[in-house]
PDB file of N, CA and C in Angstrom:
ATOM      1  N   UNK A   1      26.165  -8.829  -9.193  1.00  0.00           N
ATOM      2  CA  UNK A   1      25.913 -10.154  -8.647  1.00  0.00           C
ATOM      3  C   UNK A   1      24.407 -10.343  -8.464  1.00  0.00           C
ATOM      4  N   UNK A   2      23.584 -11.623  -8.523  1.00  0.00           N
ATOM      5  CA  UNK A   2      22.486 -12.028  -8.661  1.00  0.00           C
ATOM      6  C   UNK A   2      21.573 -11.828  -7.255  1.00  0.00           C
ATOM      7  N   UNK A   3      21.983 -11.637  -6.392  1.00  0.00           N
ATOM      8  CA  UNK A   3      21.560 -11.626  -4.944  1.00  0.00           C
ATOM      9  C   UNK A   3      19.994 -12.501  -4.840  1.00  0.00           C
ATOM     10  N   UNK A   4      19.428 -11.675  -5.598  1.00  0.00           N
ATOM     11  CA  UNK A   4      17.482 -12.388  -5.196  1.00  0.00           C
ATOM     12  C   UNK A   4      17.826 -14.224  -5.409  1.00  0.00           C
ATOM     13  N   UNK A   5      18.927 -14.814  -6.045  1.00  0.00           N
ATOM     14  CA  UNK A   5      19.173 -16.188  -6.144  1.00  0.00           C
ATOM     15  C   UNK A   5      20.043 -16.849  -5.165  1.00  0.00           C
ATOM     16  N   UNK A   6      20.330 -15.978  -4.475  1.00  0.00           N
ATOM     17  CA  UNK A   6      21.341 -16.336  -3.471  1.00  0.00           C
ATOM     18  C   UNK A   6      20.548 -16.719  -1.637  1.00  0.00           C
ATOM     19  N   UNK A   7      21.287 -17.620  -1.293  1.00  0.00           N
ATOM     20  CA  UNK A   7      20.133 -17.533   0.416  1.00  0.00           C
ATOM     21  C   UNK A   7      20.536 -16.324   0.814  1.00  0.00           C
ATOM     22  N   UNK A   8      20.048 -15.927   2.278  1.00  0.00           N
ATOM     23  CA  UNK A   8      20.167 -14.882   2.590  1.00  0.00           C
ATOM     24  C   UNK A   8      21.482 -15.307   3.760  1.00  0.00           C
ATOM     25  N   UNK A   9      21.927 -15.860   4.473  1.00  0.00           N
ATOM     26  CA  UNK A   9      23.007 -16.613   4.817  1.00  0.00           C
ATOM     27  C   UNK A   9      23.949 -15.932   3.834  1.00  0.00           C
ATOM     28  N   UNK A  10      24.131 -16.292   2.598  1.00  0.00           N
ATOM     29  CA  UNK A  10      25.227 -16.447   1.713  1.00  0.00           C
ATOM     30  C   UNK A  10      25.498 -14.816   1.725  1.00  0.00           C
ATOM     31  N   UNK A  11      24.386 -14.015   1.439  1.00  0.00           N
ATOM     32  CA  UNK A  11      24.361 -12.584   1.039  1.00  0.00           C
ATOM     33  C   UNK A  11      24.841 -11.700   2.445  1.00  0.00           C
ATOM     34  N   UNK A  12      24.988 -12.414   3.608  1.00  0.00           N
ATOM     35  CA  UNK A  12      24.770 -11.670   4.816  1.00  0.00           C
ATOM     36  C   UNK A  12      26.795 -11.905   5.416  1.00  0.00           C
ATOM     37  N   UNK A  13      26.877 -13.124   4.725  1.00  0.00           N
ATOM     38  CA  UNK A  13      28.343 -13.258   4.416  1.00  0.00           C
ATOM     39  C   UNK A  13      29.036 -12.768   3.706  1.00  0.00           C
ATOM     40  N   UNK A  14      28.555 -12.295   2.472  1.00  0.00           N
ATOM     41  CA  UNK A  14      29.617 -11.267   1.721  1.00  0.00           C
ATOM     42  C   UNK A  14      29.295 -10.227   2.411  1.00  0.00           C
ATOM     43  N   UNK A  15      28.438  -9.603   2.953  1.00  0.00           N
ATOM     44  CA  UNK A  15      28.500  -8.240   3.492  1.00  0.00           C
ATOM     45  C   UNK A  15      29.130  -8.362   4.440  1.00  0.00           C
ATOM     46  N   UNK A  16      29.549  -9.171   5.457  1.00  0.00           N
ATOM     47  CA  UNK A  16      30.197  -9.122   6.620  1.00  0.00           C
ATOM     48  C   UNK A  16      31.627  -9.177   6.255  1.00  0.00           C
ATOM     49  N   UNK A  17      31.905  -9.824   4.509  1.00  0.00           N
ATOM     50  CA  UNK A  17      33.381  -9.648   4.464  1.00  0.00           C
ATOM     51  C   UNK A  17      33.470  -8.784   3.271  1.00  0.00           C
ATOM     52  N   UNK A  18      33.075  -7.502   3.529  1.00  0.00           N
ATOM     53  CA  UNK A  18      33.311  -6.387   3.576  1.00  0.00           C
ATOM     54  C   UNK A  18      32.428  -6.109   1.739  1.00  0.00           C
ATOM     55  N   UNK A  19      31.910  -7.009   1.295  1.00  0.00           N
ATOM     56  CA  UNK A  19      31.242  -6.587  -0.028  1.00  0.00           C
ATOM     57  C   UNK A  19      30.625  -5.944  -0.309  1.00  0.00           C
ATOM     58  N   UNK A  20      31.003  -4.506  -0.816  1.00  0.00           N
ATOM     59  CA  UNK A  20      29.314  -3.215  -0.585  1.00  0.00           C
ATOM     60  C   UNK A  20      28.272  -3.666  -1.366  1.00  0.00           C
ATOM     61  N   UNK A  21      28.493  -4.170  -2.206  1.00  0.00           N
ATOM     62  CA  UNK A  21      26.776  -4.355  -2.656  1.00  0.00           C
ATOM     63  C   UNK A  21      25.783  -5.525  -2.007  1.00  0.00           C
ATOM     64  N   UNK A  22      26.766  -6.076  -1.132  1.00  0.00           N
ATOM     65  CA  UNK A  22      25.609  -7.444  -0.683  1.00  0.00           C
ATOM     66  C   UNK A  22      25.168  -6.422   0.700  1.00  0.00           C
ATOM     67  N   UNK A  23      25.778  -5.540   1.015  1.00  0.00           N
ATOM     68  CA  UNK A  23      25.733  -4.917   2.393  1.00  0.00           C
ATOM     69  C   UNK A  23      24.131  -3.506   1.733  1.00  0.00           C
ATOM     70  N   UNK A  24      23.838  -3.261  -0.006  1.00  0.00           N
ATOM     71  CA  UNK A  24      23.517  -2.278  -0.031  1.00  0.00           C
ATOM     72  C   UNK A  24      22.262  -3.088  -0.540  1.00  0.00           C
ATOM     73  N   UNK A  25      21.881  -4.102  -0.642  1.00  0.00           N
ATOM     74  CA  UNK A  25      21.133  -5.223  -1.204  1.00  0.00           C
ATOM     75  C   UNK A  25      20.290  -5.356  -0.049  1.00  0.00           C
ATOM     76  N   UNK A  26      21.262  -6.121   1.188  1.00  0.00           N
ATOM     77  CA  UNK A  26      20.195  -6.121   2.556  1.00  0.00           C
ATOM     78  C   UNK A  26      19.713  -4.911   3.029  1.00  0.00           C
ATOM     79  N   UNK A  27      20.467  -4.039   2.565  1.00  0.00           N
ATOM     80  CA  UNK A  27      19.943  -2.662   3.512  1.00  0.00           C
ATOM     81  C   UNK A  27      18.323  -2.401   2.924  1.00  0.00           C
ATOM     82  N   UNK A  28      18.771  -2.344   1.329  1.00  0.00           N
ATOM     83  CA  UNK A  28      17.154  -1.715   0.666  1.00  0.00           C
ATOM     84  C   UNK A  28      16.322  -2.807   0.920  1.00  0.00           C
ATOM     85  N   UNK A  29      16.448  -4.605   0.715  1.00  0.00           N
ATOM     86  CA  UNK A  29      15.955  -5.335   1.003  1.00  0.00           C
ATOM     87  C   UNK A  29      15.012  -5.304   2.641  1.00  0.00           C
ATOM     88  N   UNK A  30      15.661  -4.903   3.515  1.00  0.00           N
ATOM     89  CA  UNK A  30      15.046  -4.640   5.038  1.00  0.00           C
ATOM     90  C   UNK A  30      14.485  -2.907   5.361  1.00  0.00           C
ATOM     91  N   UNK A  31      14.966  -1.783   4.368  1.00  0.00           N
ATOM     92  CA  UNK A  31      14.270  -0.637   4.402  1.00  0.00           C
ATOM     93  C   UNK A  31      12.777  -0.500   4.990  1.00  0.00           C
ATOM     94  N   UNK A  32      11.647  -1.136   4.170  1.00  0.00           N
ATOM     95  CA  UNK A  32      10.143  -1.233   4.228  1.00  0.00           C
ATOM     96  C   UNK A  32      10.651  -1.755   5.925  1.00  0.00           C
ATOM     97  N   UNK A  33      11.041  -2.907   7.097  1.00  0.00           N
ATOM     98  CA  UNK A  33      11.032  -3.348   7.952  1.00  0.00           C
ATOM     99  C   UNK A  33      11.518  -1.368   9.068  1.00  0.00           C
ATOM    100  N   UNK A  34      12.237  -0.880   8.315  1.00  0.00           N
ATOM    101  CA  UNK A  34      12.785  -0.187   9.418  1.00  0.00           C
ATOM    102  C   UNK A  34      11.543   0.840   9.329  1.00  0.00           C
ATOM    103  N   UNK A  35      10.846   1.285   8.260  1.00  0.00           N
ATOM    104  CA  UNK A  35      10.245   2.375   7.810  1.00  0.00           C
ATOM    105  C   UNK A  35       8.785   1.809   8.754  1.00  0.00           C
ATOM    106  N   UNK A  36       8.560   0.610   9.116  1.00  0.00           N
ATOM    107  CA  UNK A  36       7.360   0.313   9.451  1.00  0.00           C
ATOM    108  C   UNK A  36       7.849   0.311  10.961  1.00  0.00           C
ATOM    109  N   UNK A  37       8.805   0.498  11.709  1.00  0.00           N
ATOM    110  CA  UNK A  37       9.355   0.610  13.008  1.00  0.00           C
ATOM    111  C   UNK A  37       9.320   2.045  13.398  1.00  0.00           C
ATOM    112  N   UNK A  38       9.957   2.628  12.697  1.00  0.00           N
ATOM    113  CA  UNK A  38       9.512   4.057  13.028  1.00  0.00           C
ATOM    114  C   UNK A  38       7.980   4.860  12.715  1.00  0.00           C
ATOM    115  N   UNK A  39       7.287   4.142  11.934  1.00  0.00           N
ATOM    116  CA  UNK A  39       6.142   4.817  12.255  1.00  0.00           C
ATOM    117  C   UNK A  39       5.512   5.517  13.564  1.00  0.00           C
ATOM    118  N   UNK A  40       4.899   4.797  14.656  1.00  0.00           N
ATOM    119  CA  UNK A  40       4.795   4.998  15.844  1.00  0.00           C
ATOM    120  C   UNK A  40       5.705   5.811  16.553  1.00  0.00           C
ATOM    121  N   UNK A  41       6.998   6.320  16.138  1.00  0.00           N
ATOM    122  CA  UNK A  41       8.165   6.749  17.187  1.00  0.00           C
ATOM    123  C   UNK A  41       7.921   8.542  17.219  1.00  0.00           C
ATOM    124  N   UNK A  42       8.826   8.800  17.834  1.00  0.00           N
ATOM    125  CA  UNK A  42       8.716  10.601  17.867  1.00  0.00           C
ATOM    126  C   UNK A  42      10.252  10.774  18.486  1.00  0.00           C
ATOM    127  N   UNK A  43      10.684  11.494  17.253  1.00  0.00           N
ATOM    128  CA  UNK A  43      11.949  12.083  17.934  1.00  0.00           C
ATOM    129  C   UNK A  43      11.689  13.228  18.629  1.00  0.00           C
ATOM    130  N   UNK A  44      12.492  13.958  19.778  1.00  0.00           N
ATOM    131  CA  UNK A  44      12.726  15.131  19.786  1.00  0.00           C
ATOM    132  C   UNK A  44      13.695  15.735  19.317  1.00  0.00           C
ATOM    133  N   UNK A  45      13.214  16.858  18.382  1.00  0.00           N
ATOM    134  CA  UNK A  45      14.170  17.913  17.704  1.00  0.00           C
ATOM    135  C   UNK A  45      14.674  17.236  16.106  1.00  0.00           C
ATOM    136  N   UNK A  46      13.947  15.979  16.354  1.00  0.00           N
ATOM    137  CA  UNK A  46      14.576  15.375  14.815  1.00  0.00           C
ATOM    138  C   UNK A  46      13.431  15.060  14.170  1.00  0.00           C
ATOM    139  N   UNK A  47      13.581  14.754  12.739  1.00  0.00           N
ATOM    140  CA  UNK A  47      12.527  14.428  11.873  1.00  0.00           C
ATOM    141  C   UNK A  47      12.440  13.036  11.633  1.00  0.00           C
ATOM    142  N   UNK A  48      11.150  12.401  10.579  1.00  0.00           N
ATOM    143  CA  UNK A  48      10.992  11.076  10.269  1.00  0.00           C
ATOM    144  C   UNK A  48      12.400  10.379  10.051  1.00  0.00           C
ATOM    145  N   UNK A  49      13.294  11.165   9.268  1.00  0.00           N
ATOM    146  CA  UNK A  49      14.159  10.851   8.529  1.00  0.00           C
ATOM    147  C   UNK A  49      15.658  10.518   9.215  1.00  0.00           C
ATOM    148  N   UNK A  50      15.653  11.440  10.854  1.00  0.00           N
ATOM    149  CA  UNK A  50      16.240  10.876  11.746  1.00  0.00           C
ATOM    150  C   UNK A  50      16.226   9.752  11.870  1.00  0.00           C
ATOM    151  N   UNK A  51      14.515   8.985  12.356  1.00  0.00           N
ATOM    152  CA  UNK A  51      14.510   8.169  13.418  1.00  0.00           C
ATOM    153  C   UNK A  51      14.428   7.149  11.776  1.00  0.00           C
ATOM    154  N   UNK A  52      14.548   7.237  11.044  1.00  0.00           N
ATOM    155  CA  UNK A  52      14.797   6.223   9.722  1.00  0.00           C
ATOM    156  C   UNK A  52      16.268   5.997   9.652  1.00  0.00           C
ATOM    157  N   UNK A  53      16.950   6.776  10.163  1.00  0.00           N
ATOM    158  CA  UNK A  53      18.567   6.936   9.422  1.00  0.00           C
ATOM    159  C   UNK A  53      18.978   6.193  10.863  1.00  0.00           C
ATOM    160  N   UNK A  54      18.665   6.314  11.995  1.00  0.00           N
ATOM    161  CA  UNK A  54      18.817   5.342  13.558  1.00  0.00           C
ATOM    162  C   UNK A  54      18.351   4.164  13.251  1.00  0.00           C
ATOM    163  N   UNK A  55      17.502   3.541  12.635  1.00  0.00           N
ATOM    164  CA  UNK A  55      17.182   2.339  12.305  1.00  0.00           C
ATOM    165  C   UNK A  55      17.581   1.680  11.412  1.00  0.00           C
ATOM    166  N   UNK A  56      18.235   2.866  10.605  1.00  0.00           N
ATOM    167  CA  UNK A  56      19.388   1.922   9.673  1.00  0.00           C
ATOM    168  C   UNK A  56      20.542   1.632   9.889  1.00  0.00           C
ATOM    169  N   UNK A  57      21.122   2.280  10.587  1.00  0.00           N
ATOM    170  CA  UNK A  57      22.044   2.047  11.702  1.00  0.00           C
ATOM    171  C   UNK A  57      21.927   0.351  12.337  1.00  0.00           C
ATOM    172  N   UNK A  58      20.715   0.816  12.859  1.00  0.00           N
ATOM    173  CA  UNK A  58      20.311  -0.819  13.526  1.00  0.00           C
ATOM    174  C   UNK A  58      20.695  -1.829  12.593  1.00  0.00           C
ATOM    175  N   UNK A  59      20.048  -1.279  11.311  1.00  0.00           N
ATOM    176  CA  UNK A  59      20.018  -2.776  10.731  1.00  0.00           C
ATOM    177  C   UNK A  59      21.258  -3.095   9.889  1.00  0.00           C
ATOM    178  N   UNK A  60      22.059  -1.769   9.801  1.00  0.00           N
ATOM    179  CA  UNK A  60      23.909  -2.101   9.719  1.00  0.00           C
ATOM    180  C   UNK A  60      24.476  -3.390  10.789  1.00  0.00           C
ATOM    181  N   UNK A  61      23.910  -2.771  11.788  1.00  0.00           N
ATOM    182  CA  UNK A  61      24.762  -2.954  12.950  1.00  0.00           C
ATOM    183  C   UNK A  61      24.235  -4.649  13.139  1.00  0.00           C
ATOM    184  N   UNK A  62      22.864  -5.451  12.706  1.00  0.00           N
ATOM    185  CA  UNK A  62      22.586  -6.810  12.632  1.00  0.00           C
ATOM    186  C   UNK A  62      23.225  -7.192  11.333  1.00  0.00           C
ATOM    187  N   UNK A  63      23.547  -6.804  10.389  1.00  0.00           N
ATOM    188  CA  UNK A  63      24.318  -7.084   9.188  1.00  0.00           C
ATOM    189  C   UNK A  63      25.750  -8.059   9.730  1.00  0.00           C
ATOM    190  N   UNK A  64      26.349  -6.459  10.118  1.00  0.00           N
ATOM    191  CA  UNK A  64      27.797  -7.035  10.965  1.00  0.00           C
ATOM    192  C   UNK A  64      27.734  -7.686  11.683  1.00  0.00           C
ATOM    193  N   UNK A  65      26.994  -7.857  12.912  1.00  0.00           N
ATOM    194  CA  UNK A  65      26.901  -9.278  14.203  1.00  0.00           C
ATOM    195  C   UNK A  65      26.111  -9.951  14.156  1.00  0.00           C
ATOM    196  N   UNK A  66      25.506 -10.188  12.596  1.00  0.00           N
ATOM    197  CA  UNK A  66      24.704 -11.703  12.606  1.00  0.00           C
ATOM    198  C   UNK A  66      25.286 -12.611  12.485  1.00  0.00           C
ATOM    199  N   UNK A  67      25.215 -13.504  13.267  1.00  0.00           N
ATOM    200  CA  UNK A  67      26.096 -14.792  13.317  1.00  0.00           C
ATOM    201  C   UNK A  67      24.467 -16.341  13.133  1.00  0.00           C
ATOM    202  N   UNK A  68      25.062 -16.904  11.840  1.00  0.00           N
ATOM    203  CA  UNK A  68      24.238 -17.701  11.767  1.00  0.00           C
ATOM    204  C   UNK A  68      23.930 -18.940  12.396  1.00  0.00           C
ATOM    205  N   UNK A  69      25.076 -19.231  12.749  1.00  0.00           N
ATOM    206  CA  UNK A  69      25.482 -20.863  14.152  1.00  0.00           C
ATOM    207  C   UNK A  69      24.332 -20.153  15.503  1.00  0.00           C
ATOM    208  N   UNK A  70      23.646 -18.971  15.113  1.00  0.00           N
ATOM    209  CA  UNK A  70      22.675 -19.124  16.318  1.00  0.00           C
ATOM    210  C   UNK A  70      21.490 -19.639  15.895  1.00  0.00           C
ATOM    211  N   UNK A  71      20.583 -19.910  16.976  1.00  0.00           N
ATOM    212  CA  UNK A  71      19.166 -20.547  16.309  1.00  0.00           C
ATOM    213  C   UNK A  71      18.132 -19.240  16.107  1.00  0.00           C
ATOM    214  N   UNK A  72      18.610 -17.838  16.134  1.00  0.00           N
ATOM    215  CA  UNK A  72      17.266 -16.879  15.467  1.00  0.00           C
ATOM    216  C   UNK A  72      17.319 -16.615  14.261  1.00  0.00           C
ATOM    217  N   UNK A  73      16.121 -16.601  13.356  1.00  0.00           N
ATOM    218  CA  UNK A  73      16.349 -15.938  11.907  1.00  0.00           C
ATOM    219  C   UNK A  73      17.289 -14.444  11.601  1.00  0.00           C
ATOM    220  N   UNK A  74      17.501 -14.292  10.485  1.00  0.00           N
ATOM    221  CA  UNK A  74      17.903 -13.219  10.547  1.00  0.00           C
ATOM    222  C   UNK A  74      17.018 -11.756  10.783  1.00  0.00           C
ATOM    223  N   UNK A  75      16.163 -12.280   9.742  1.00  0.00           N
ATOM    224  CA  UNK A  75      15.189 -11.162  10.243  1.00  0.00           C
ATOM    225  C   UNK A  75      14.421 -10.893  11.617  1.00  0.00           C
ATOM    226  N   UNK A  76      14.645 -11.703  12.469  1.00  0.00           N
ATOM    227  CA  UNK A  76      14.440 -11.543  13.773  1.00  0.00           C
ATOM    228  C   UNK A  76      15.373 -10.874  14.628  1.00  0.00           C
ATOM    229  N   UNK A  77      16.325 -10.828  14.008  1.00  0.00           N
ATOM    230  CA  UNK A  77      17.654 -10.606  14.835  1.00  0.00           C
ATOM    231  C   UNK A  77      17.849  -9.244  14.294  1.00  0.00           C
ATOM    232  N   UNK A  78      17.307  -9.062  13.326  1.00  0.00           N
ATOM    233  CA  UNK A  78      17.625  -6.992  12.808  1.00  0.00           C
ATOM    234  C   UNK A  78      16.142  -6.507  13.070  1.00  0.00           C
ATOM    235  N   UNK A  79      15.500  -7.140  13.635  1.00  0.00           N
ATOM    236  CA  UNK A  79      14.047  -6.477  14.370  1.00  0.00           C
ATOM    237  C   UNK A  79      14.732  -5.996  15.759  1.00  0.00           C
ATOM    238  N   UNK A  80      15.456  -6.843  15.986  1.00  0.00           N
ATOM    239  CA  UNK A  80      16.169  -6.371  17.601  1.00  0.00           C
ATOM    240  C   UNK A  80      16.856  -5.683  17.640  1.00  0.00           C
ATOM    241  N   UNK A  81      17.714  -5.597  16.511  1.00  0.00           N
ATOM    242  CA  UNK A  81      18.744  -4.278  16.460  1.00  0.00           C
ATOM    243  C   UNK A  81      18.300  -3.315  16.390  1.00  0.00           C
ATOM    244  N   UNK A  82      17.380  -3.183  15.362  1.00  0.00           N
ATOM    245  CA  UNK A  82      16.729  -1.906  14.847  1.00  0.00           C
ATOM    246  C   UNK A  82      16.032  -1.057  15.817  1.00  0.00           C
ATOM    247  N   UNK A  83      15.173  -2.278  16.635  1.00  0.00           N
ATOM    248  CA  UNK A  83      14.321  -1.351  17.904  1.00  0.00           C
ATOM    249  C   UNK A  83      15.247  -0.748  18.733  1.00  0.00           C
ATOM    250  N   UNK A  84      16.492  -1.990  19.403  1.00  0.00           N
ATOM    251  CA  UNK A  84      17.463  -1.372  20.197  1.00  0.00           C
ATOM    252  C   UNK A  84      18.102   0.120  19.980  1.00  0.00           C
ATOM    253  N   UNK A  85      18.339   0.225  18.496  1.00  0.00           N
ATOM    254  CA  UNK A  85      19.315   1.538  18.177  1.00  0.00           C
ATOM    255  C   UNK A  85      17.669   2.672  18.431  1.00  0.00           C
ATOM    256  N   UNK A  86      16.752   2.042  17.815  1.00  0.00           N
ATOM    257  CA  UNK A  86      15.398   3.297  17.816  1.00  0.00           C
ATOM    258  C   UNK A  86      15.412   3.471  19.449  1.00  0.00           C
ATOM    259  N   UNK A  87      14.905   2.936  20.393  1.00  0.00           N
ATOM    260  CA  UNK A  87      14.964   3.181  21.288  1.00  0.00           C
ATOM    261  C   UNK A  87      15.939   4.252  22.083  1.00  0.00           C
ATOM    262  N   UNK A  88      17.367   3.331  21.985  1.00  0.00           N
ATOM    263  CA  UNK A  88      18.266   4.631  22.236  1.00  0.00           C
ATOM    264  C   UNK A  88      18.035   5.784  21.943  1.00  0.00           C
ATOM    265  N   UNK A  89      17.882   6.052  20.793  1.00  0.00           N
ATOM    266  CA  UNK A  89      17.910   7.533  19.977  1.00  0.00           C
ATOM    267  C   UNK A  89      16.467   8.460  20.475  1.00  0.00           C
ATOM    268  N   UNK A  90      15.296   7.862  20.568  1.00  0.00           N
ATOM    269  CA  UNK A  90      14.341   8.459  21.650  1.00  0.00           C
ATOM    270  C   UNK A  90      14.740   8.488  22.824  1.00  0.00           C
TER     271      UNK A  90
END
């Protein structure tokens, strides 16, 4: 499927109903966002690759409960997830 032609709305809807590639599209699409979040962080006992694999998590986890009838972008809304899950995990 074409994704880069598609809104991001449309793409964030097939992943929520259950489509793996629109779900593996946003993930690599928002990667560079999580990779630039964990810079600054420090796990204990874990590596970069931890606190990368917790932030992808995050940005699973804004995939599934983005709801667009709200007024934040999306990409605002998996900045929040992402920190939320990083945070936890430090």
């Amino acid at each position: 499927m074409e994704f880069a032609k598609m809104s991001e709305n449309d793409i964030i809807n097939l992943a929520q109903n259950k489509q793996d590639s629109a779900m593996e599209y946003l993930l690599e699409k928002y990667k560079p966002l999580v990779r630039q979040k964990t810079r600054k962080l420090f796990l204990i006992d874990g590596d970069k690759d931890d606190l990368i694999q917790e932030g992808m998590i995050g940005l699973y986890k804004a995939v599934r409960d983005y709801d667009d009838t709200k007024e934040a972008a999306f990409k605002t809304f998996a900045s929040m997830c992402i920190n939320r899950q990083l945070i936890n995990a430090v």
